[in-house]
N, C-alpha and C. Protein backbone atom coordinates (compact mmCIF):
# COMPACT_ATOMS: atom_id res chain seq x y z
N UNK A 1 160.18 -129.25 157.35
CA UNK A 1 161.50 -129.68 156.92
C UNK A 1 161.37 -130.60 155.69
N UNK A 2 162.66 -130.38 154.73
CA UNK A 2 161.88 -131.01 153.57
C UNK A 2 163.25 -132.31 153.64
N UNK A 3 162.65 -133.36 153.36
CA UNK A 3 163.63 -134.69 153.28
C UNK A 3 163.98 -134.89 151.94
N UNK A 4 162.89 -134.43 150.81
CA UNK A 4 163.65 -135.19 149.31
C UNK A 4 163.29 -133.67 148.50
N UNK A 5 164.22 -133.40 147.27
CA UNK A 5 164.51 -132.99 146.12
C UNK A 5 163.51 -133.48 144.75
N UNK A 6 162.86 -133.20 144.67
CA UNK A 6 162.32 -133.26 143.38
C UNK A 6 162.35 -132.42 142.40
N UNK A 7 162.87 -132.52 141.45
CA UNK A 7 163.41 -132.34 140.11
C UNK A 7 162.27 -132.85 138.73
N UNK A 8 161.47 -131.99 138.59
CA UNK A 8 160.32 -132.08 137.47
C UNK A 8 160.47 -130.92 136.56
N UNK A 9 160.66 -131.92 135.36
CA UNK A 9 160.73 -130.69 133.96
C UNK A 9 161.69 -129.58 134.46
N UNK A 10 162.99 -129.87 135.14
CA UNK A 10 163.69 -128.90 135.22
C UNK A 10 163.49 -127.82 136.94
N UNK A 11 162.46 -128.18 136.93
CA UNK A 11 161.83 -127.58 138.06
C UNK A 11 161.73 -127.91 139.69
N UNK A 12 162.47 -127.41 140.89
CA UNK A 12 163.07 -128.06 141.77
C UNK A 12 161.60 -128.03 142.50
N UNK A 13 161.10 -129.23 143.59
CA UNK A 13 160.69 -129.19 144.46
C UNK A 13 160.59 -129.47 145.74
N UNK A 14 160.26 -129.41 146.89
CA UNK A 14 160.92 -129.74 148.12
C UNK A 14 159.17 -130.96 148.15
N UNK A 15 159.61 -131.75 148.81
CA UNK A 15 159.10 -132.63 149.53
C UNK A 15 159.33 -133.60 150.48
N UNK A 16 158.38 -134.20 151.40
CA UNK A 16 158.25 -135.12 152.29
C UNK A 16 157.91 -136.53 152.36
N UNK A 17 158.67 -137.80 153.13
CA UNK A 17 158.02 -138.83 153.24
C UNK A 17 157.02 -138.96 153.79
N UNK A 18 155.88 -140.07 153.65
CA UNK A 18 154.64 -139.86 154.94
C UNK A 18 155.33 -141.43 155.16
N UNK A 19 156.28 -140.99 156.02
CA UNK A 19 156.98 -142.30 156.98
C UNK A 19 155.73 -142.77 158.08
N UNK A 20 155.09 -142.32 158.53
CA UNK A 20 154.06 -143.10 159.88
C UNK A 20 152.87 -143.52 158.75
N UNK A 21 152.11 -143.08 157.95
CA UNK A 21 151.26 -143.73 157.00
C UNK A 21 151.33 -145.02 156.23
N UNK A 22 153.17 -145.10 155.54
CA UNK A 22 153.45 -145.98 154.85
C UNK A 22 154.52 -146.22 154.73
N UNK A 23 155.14 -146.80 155.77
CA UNK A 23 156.57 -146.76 156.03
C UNK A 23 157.39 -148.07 155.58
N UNK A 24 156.39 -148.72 154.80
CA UNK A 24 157.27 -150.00 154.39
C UNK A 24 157.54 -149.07 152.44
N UNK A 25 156.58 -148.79 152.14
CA UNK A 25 157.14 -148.20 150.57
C UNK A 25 157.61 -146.90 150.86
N UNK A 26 157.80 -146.26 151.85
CA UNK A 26 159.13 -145.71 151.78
C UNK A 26 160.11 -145.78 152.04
N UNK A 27 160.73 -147.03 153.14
CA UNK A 27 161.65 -147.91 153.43
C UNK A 27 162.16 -148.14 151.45
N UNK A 28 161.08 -148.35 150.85
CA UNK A 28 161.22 -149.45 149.24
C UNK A 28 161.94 -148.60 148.66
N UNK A 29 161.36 -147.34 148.66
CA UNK A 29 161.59 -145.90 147.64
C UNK A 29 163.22 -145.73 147.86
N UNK A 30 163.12 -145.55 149.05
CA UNK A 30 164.36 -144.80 149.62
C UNK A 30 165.64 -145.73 149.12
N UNK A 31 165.40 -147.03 149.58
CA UNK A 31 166.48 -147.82 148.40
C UNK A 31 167.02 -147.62 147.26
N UNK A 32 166.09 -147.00 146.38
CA UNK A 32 165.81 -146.48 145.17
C UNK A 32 166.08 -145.28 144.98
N UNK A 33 166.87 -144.23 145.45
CA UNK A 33 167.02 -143.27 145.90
C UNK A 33 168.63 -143.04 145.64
N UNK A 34 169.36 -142.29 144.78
CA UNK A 34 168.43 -141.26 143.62
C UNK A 34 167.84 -141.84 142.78
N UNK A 35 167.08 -141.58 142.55
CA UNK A 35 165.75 -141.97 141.42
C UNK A 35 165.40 -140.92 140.11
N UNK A 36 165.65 -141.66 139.00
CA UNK A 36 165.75 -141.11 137.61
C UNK A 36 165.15 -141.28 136.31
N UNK A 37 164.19 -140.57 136.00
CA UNK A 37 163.08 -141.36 135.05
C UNK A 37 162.41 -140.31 134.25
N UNK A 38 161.26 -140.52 133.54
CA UNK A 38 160.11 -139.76 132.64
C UNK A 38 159.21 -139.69 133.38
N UNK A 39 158.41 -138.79 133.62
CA UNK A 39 157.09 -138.89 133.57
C UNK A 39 156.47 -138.28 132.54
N UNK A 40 155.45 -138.67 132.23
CA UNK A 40 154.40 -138.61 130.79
C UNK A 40 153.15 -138.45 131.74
N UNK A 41 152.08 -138.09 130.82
CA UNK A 41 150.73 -137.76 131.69
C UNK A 41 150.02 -138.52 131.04
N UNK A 42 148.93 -139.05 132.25
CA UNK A 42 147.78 -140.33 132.55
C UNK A 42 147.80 -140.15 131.22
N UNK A 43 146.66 -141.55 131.31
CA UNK A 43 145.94 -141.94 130.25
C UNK A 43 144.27 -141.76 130.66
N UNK A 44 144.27 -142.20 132.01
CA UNK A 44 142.59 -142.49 132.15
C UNK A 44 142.31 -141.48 133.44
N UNK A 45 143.27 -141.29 133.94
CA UNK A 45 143.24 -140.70 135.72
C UNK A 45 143.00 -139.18 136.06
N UNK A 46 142.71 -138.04 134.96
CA UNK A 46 142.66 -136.98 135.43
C UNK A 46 144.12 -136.30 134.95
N UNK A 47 143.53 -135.25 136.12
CA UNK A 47 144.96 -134.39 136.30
C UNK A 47 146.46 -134.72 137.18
N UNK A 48 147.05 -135.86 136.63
CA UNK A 48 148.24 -136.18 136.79
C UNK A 48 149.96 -136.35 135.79
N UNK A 49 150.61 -136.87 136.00
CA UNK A 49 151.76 -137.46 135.37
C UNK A 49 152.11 -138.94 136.10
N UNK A 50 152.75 -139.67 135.51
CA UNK A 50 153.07 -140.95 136.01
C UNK A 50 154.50 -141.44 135.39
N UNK A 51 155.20 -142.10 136.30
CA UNK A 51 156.58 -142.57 135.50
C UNK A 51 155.93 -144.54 135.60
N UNK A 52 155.80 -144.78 134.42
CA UNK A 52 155.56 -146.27 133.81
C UNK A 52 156.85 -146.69 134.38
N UNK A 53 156.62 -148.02 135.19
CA UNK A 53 157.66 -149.08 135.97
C UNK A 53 157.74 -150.43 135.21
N UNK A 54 156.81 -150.66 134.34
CA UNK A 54 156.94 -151.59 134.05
C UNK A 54 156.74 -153.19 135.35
N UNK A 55 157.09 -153.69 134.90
CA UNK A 55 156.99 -155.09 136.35
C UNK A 55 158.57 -155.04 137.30
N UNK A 56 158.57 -153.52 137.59
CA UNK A 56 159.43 -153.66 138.76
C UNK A 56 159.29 -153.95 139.81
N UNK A 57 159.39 -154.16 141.08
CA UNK A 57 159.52 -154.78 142.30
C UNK A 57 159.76 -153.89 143.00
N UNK A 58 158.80 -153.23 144.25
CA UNK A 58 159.21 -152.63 145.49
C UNK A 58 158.88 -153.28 146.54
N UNK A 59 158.25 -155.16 146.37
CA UNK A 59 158.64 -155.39 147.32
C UNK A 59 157.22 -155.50 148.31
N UNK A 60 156.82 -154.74 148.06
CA UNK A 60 155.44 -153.91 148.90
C UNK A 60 153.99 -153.95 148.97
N UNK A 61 153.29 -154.15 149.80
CA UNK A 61 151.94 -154.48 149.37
C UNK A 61 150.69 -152.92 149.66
N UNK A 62 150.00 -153.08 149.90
CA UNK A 62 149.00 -151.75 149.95
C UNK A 62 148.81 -151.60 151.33
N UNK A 63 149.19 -150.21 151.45
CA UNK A 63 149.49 -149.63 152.81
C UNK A 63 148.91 -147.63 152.31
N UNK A 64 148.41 -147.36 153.31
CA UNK A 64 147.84 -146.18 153.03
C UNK A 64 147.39 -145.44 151.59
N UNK A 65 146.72 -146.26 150.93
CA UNK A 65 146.02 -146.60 149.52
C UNK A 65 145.26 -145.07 149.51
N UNK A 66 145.38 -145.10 148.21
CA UNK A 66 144.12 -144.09 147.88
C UNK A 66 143.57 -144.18 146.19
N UNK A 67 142.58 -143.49 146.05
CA UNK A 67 142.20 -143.55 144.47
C UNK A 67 142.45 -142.61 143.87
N UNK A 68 142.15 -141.22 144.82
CA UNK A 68 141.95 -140.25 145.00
C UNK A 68 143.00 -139.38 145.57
N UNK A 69 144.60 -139.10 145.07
CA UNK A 69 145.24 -138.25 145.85
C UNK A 69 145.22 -136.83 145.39
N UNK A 70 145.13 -136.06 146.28
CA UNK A 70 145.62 -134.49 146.46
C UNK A 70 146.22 -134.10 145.23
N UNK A 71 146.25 -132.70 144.90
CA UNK A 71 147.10 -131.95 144.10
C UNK A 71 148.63 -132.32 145.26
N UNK A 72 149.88 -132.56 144.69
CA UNK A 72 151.07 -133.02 145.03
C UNK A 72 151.08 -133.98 145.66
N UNK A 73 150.38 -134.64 145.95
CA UNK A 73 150.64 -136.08 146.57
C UNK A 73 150.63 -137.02 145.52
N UNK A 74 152.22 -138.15 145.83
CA UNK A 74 152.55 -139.07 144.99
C UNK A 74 152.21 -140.42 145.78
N UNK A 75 152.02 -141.23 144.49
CA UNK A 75 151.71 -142.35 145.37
C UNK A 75 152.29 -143.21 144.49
N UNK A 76 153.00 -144.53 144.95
CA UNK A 76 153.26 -145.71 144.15
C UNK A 76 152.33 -146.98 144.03
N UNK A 77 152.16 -147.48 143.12
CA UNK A 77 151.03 -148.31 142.73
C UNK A 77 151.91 -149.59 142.61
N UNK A 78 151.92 -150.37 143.66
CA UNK A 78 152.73 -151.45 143.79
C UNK A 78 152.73 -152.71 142.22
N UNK A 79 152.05 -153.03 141.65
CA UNK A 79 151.76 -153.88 140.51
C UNK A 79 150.10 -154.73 140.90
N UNK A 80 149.94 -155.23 140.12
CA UNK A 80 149.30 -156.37 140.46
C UNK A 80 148.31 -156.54 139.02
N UNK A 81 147.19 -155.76 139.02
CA UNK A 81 146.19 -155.77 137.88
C UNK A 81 147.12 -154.97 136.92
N UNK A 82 147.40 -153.84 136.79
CA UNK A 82 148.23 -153.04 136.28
C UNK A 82 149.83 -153.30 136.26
N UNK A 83 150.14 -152.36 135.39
CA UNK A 83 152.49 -152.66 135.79
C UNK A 83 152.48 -151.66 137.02
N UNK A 84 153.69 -151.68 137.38
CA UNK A 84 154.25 -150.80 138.90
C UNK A 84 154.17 -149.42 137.63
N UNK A 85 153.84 -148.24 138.89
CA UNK A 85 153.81 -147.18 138.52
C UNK A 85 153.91 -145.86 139.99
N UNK A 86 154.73 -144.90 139.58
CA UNK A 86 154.27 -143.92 140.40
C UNK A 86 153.83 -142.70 139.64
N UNK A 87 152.94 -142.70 140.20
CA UNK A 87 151.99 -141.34 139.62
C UNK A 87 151.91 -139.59 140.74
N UNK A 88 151.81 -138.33 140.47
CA UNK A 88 151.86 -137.70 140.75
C UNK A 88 150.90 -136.66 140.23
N UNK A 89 149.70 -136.46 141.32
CA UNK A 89 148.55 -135.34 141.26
C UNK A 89 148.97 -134.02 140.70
N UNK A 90 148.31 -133.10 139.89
CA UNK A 90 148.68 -132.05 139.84
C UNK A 90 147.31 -131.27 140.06
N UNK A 91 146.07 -132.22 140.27
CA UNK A 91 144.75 -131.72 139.86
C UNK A 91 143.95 -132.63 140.45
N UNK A 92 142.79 -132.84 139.72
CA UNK A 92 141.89 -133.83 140.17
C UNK A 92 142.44 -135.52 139.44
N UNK A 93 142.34 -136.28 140.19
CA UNK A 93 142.79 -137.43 139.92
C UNK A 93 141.21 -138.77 140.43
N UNK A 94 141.33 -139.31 139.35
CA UNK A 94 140.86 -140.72 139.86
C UNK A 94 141.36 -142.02 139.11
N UNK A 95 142.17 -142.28 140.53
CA UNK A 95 143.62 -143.50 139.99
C UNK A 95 142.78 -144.34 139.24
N UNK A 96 143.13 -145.04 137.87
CA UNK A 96 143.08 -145.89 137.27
C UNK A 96 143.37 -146.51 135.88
N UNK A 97 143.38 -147.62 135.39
CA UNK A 97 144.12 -147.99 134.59
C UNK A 97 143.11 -148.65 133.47
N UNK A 98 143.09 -148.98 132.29
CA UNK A 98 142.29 -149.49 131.21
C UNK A 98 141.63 -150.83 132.21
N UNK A 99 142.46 -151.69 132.78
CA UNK A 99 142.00 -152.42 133.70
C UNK A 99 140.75 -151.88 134.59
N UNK A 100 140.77 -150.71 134.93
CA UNK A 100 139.43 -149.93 135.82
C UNK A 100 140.30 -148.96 137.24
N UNK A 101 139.03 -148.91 138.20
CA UNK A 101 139.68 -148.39 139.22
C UNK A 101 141.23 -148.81 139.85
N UNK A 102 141.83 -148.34 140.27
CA UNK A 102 143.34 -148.51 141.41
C UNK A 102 143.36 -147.89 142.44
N UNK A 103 144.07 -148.03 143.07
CA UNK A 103 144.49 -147.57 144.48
C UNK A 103 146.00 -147.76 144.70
N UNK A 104 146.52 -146.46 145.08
CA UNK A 104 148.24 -146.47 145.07
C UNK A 104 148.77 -146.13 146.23
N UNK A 105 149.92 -146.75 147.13
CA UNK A 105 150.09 -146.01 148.58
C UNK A 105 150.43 -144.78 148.03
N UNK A 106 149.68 -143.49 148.56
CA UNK A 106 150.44 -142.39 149.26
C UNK A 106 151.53 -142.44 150.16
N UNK A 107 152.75 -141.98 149.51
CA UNK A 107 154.10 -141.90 150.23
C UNK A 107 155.26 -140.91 150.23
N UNK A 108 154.56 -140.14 149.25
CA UNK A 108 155.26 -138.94 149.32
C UNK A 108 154.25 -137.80 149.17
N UNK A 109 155.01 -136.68 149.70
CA UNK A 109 154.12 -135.10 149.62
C UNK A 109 154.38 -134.10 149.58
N UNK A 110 154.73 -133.38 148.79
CA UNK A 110 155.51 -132.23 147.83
C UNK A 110 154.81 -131.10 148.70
N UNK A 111 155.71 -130.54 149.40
CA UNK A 111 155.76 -129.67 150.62
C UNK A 111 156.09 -128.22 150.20
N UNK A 112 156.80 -127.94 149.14
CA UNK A 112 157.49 -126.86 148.71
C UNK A 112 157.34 -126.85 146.89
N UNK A 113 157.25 -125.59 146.35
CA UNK A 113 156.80 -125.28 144.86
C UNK A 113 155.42 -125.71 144.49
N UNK A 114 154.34 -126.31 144.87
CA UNK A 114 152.79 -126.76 144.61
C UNK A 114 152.46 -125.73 143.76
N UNK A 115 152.53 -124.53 143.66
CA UNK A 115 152.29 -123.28 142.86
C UNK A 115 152.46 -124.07 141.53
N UNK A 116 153.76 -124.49 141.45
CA UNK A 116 153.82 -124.69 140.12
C UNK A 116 153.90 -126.08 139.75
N UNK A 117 153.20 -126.65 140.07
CA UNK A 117 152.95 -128.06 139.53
C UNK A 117 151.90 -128.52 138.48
N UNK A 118 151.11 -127.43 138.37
CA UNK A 118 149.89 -127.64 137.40
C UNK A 118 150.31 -127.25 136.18
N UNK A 119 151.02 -125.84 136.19
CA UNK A 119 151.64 -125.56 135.40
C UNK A 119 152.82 -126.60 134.21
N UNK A 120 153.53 -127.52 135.06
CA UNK A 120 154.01 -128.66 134.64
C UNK A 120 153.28 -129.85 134.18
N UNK A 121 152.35 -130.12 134.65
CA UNK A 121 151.24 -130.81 134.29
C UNK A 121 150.64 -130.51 133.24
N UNK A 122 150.36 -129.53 132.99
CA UNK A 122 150.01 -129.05 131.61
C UNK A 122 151.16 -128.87 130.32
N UNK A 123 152.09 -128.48 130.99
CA UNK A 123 153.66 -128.81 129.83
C UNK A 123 154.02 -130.03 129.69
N UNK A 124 153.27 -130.95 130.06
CA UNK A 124 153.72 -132.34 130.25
C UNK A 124 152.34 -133.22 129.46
N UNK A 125 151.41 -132.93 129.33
CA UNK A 125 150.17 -133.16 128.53
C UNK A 125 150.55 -132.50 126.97
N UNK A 126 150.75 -131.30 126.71
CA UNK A 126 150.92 -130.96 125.35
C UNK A 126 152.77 -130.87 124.67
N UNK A 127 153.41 -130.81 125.44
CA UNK A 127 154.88 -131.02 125.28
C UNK A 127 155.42 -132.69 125.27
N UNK A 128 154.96 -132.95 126.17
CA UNK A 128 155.40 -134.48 126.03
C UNK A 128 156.11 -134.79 127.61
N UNK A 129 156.93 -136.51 127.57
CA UNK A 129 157.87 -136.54 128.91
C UNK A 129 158.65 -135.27 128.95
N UNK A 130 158.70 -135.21 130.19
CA UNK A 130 159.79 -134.39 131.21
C UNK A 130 160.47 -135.44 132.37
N UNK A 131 161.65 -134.91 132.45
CA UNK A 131 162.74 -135.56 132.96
C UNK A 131 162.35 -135.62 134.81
N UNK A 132 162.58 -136.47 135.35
CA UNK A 132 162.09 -136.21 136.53
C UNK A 132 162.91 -136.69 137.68
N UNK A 133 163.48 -136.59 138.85
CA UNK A 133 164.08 -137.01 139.47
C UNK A 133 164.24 -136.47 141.10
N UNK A 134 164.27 -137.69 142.12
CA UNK A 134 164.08 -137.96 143.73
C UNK A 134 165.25 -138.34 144.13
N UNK A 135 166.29 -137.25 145.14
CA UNK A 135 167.11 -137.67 145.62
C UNK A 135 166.66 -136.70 147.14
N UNK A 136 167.27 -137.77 147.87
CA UNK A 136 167.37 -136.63 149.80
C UNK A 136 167.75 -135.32 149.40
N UNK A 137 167.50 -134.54 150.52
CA UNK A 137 167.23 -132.98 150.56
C UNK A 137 168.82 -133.12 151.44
């Protein structure tokens, strides 16, 4: 069952909270919800995209962390060494920032369209931002 709408480069996808993993930044997210932004692709991390937060506030501390997420698994990178950021796998990833390694909760997980996420990932490396957006299913 898919709980959220994702909307990348035009492109719909179904996904899931991981509510029992990290249920305080998705409590955060969901506040935040619809959610409307750019993502642009890494700088240092691999095969991803990331929407830059700047020093926003979710509030949240590190709860089901990783360095390393999955092709479609998003994770939010609460602040601290780095600005707030959520980033989104399309490939191989190893989270980090000019600062060095990171670790971001995994809290969401793109359940539906994965086929074509690399594909976007790569239109998003030589095209530039794409429009991106998280509202409930």
């Amino acid at each position: 069952m898919s709980e959220l709408k994702i909307i990348y480069g035009g492109v719909p996808f179904e996904a899931r909270f991981e509510t029992q993993k990290a249920p305080a930044t998705c409590a955060a997210f969901r506040a935040h919800l619809p959610f409307r932004n750019k993502a642009i692709h890494v700088r240092w991390s691999g095969q991803g995209v990331w929407v830059p937060l700047g020093d926003a506030e979710f509030g949240v501390g590190f709860e089901n962390a990783t360095s390393y997420p999955a092709p479609g698994e998003i994770i939010l990178y609460p602040g601290g060494v780095s600005e707030t950021e959520i980033l989104i796998a399309y490939g191989r990833v190893n989270f980090a920032s000019m600062a060095g390694q990171l670790a971001g909760n995994h809290f969401i997980t793109i359940t539906g369209g994965l086929d074509r996420l690399a594909e976007l990932g790569h239109r998003t490396l030589w095209e530039g931002a794409q429009d991106i957006s998280f509202e409930l299913a």
